[in-house]
Protein backbone atom coordinates (compact mmCIF):
# COMPACT_ATOMS: atom_id res chain seq x y z
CA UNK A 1 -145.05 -134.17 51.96
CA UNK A 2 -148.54 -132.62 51.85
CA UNK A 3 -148.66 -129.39 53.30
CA UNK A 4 -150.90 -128.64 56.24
CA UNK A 5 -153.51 -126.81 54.01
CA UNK A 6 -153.86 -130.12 52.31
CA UNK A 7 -154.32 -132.09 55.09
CA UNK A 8 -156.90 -129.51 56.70
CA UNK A 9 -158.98 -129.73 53.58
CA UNK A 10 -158.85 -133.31 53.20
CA UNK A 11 -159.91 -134.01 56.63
CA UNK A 12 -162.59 -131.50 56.23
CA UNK A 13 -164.15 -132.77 52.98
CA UNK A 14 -163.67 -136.46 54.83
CA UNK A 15 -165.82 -135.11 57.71
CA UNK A 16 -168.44 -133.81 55.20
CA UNK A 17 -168.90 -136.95 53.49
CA UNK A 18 -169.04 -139.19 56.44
CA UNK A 19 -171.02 -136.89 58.79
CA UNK A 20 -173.12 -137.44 55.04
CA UNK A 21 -173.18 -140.90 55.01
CA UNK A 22 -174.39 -140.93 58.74
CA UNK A 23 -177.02 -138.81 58.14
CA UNK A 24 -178.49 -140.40 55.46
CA UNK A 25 -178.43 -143.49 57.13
CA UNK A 26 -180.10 -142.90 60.03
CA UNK A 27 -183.26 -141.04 57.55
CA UNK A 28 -183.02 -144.49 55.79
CA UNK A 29 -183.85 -146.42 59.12
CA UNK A 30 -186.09 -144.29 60.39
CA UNK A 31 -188.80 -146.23 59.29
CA UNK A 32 -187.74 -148.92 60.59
CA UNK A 33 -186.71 -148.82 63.89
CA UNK A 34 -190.36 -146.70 64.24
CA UNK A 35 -191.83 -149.94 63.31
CA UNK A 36 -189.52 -151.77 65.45
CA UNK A 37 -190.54 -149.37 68.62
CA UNK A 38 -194.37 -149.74 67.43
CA UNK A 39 -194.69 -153.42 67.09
CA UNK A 40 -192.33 -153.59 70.84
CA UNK A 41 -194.98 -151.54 72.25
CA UNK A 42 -197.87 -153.92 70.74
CA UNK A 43 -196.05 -157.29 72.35
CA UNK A 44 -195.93 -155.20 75.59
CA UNK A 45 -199.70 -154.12 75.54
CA UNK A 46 -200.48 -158.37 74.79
CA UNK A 47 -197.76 -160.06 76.84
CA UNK A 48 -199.52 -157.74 80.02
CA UNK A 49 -202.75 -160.10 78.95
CA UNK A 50 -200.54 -163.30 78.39
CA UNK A 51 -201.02 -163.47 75.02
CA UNK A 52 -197.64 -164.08 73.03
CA UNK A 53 -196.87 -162.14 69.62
CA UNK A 54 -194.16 -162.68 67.27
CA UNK A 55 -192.86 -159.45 64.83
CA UNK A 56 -194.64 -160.97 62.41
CA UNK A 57 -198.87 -161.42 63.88
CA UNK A 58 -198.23 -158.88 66.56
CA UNK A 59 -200.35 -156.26 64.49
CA UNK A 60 -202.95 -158.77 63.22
CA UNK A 61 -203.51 -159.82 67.46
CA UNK A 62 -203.67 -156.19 68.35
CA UNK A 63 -206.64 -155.39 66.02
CA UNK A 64 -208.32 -158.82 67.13
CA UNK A 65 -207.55 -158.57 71.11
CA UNK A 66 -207.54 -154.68 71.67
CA UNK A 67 -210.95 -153.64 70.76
CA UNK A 68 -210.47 -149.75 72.39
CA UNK A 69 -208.09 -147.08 73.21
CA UNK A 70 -208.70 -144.03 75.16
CA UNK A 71 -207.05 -141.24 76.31
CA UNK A 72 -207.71 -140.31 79.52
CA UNK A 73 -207.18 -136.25 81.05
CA UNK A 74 -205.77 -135.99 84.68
CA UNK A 75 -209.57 -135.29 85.60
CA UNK A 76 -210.28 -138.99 84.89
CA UNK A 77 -212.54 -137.80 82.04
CA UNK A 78 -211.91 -139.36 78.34
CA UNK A 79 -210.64 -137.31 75.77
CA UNK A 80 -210.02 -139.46 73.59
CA UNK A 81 -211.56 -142.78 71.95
CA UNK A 82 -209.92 -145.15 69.40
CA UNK A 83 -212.04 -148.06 68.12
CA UNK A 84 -212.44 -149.89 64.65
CA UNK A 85 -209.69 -149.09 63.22
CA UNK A 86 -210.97 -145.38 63.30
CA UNK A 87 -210.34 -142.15 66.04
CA UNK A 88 -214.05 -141.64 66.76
CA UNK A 89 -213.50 -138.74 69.64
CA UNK A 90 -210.80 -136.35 70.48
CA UNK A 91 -207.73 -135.45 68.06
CA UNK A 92 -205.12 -137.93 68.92
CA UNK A 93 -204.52 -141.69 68.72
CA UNK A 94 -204.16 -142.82 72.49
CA UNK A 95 -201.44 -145.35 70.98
CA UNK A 96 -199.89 -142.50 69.81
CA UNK A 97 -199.80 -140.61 73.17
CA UNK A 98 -195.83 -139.80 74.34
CA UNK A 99 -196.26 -141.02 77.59
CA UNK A 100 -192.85 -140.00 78.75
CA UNK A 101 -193.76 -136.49 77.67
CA UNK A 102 -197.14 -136.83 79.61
CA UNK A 103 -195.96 -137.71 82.92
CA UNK A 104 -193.37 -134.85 82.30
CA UNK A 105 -196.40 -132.68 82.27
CA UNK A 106 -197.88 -134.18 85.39
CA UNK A 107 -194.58 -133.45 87.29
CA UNK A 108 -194.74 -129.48 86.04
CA UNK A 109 -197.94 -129.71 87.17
CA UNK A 110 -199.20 -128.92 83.40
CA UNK A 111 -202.77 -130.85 82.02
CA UNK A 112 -201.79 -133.90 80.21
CA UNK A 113 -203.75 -136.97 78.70
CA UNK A 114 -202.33 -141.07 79.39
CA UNK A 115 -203.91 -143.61 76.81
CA UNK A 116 -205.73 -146.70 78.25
CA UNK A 117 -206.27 -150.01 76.17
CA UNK A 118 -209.71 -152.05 76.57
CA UNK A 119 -209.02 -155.67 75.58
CA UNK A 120 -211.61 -158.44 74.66
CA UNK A 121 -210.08 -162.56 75.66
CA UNK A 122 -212.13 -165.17 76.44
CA UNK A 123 -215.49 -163.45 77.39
CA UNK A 124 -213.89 -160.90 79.52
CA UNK A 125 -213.17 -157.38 79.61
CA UNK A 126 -209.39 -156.35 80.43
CA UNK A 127 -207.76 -153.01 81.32
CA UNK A 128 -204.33 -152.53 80.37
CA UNK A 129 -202.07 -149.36 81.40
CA UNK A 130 -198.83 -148.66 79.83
CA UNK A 131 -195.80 -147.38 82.75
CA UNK A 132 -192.66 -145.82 82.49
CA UNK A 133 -190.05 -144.99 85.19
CA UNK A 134 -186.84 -144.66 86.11
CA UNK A 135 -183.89 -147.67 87.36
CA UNK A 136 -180.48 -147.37 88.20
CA UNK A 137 -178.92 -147.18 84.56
CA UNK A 138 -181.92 -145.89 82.61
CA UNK A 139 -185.24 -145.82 81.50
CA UNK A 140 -188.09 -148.61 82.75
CA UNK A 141 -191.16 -149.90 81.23
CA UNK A 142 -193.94 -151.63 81.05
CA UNK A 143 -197.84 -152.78 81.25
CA UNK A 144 -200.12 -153.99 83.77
CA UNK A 145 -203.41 -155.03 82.87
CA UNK A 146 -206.42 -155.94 85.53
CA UNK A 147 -209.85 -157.75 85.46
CA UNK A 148 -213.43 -156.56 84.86
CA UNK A 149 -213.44 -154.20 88.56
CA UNK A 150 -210.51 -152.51 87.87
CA UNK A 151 -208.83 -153.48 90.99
CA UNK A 152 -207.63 -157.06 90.76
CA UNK A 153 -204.13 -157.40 88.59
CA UNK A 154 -204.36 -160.49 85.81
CA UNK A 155 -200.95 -159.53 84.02
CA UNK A 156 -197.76 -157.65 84.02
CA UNK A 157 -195.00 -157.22 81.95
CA UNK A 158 -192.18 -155.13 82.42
CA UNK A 159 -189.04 -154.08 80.61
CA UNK A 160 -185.68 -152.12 80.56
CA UNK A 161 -183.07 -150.47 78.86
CA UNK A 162 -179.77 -151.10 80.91
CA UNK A 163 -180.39 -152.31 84.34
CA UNK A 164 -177.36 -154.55 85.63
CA UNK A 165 -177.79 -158.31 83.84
CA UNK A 166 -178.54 -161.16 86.69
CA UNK A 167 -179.51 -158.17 88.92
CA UNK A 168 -181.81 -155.33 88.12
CA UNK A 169 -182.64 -156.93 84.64
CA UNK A 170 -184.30 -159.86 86.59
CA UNK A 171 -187.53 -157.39 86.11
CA UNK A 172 -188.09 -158.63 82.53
CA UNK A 173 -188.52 -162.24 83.57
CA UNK A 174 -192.09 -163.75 83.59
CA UNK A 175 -190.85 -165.06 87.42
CA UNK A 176 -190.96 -161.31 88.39
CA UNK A 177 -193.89 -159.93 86.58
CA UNK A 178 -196.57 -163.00 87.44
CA UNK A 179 -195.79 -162.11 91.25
CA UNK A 180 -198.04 -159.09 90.48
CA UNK A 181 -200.72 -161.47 89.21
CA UNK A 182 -203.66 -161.67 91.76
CA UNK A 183 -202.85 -158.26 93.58
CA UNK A 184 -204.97 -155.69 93.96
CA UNK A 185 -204.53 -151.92 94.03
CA UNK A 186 -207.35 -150.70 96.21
CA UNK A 187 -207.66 -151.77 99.77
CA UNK A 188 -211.10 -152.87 101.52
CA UNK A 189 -211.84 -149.18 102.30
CA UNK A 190 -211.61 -148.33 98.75
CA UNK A 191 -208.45 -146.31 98.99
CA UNK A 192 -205.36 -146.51 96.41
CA UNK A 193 -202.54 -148.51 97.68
CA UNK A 194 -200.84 -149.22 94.53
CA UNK A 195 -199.05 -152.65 94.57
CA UNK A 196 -195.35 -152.30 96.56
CA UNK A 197 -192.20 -154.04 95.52
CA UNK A 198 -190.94 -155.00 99.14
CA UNK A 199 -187.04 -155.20 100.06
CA UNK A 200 -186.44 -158.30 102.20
CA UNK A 201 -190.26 -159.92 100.47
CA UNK A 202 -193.90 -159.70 101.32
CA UNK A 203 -193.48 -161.49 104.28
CA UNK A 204 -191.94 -158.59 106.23
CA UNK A 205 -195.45 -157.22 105.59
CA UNK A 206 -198.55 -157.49 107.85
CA UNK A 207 -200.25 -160.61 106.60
CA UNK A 208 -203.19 -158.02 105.19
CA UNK A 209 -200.92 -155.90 102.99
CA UNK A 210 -199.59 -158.60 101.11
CA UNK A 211 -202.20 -158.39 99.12
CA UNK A 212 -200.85 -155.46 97.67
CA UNK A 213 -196.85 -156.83 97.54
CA UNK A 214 -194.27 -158.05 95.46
CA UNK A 215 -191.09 -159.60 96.56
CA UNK A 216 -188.10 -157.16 95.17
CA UNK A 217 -184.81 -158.42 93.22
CA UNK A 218 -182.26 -159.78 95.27
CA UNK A 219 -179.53 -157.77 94.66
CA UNK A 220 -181.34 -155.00 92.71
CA UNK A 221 -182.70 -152.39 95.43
CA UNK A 222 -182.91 -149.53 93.11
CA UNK A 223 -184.77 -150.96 90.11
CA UNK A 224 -186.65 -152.29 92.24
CA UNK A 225 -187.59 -149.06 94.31
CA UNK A 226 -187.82 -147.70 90.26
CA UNK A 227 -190.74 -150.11 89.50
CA UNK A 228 -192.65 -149.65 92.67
CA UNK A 229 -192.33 -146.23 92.15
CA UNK A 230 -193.13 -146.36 88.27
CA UNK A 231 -196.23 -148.55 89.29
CA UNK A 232 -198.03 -146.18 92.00
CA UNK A 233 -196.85 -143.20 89.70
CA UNK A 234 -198.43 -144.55 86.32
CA UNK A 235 -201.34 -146.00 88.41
CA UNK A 236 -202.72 -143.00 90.70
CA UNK A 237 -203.55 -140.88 87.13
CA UNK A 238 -206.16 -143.19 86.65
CA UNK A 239 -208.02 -143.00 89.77
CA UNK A 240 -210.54 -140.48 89.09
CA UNK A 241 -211.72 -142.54 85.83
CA UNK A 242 -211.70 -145.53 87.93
CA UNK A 243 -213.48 -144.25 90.28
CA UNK A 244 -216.21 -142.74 88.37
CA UNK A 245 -216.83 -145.70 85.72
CA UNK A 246 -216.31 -148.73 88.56
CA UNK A 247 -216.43 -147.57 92.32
């Protein structure tokens, strides 16, 4: 029989060396699941313009398709400008930008900076603003990317981390996100309307304000209140710059 000191040791040291083993693991990958999260958020950025990327050319697209990145204060004024490979105003990468950490800012009512990528495809000039929100289970995401005026939506994409499956997880499916093609976010009056994922579909809405309408998941209220809500949220910080460089 071992005595209890024994066993108290033993467990200990076995604690040690696993809680070890754990550690060093996770330093190991590291790298990797940074370059996992970085080349996720590069197929994001391109599926919003409908171009496709694979683990293995989603870099090389980036550099050919996304010409500039800026960072953009809450005054609508740039502070900072990526282009060529090279940060040629401000001190920080807009790719880089924590937007989570950003719009946690905005809510204390603290400055902050949101990035804003400027793509090149087929002769035109493409906006393309990254979002993040809130569903029922967790985190949302996504990208929404709009024509030469700033106004008119030409691709979405949007993602998740645990939203129900057949349900609230419908929001990753091109079915969902192409709905926002063709929208607009400003009404005739130039005002900010943001583009509304409607319980019960677009048709409940005046014929007018469908322009500016989604239909919602069946089944999937609250992700789908969490994406309307992530879309107006993400959207309103760039009215200022939109307003001063296109209105």
């Amino acid at each position: 029989m071992f005595s209890n000191r024994y066993i108290f040791i033993y467990s200990a040291v076995m604690v040690i060396i696993v809680a070890a083993l754990l550690s060093l693991t996770a330093m190991l990958l590291q790298p990797r699941q940074e370059r996992n999260l970085t080349i996720a958020n590069i197929q994001g950025i391109l599926t919003a313009v409908n171009i496709e990327a694979t683990s293995d050319d989603a870099e090389e697209l980036y550099k050919t398709y996304i010409k500039t990145e800026l960072a953009i204060d809450q005054d609508g004024r740039i502070a900072s400008v990526y282009k060529n490979g090279r940060l040629e105003e401000g001190k920080v990468r807009p790719f880089d930008i924590d937007l989570k950490k950003e719009l946690y800012n905005k809510k204390m009512g603290n400055p902050f900076i949101i990035p804003l990528y400027i793509a090149e495809k087929d002769g035109n000039t493409l906006y393309i603003i990254p979002l993040r929100g809130a569903g029922l289970w967790g985190p949302l995401y996504g990208n929404i990317a709009f024509g030469p005026d700033f106004n008119e939506i030409v691709g979405a994409d949007f993602s998740h981390d645990k939203e129900t499956p057949g349900l609230g997880a419908e929001i990753s499916t091109k079915e969902f996100a192409n709905q926002f093609i063709g929208k607009t976010i400003f009404n005739d009056a130039g005002e900010f309307v943001s583009v509304r994922v409607v319980k019960g579909g677009i048709t409940t809405m005046p014929t007018a304000q469908q322009i500016h309408g989604v239909d919602a998941i069946s089944g999937g209220t609250i992700t789908s209140i969490g994406v309307s809500d992530m879309v107006n949220n993400c959207l309103e910080n760039y009215i200022s710059y939109i307003q001063n460089n296109f209105k």
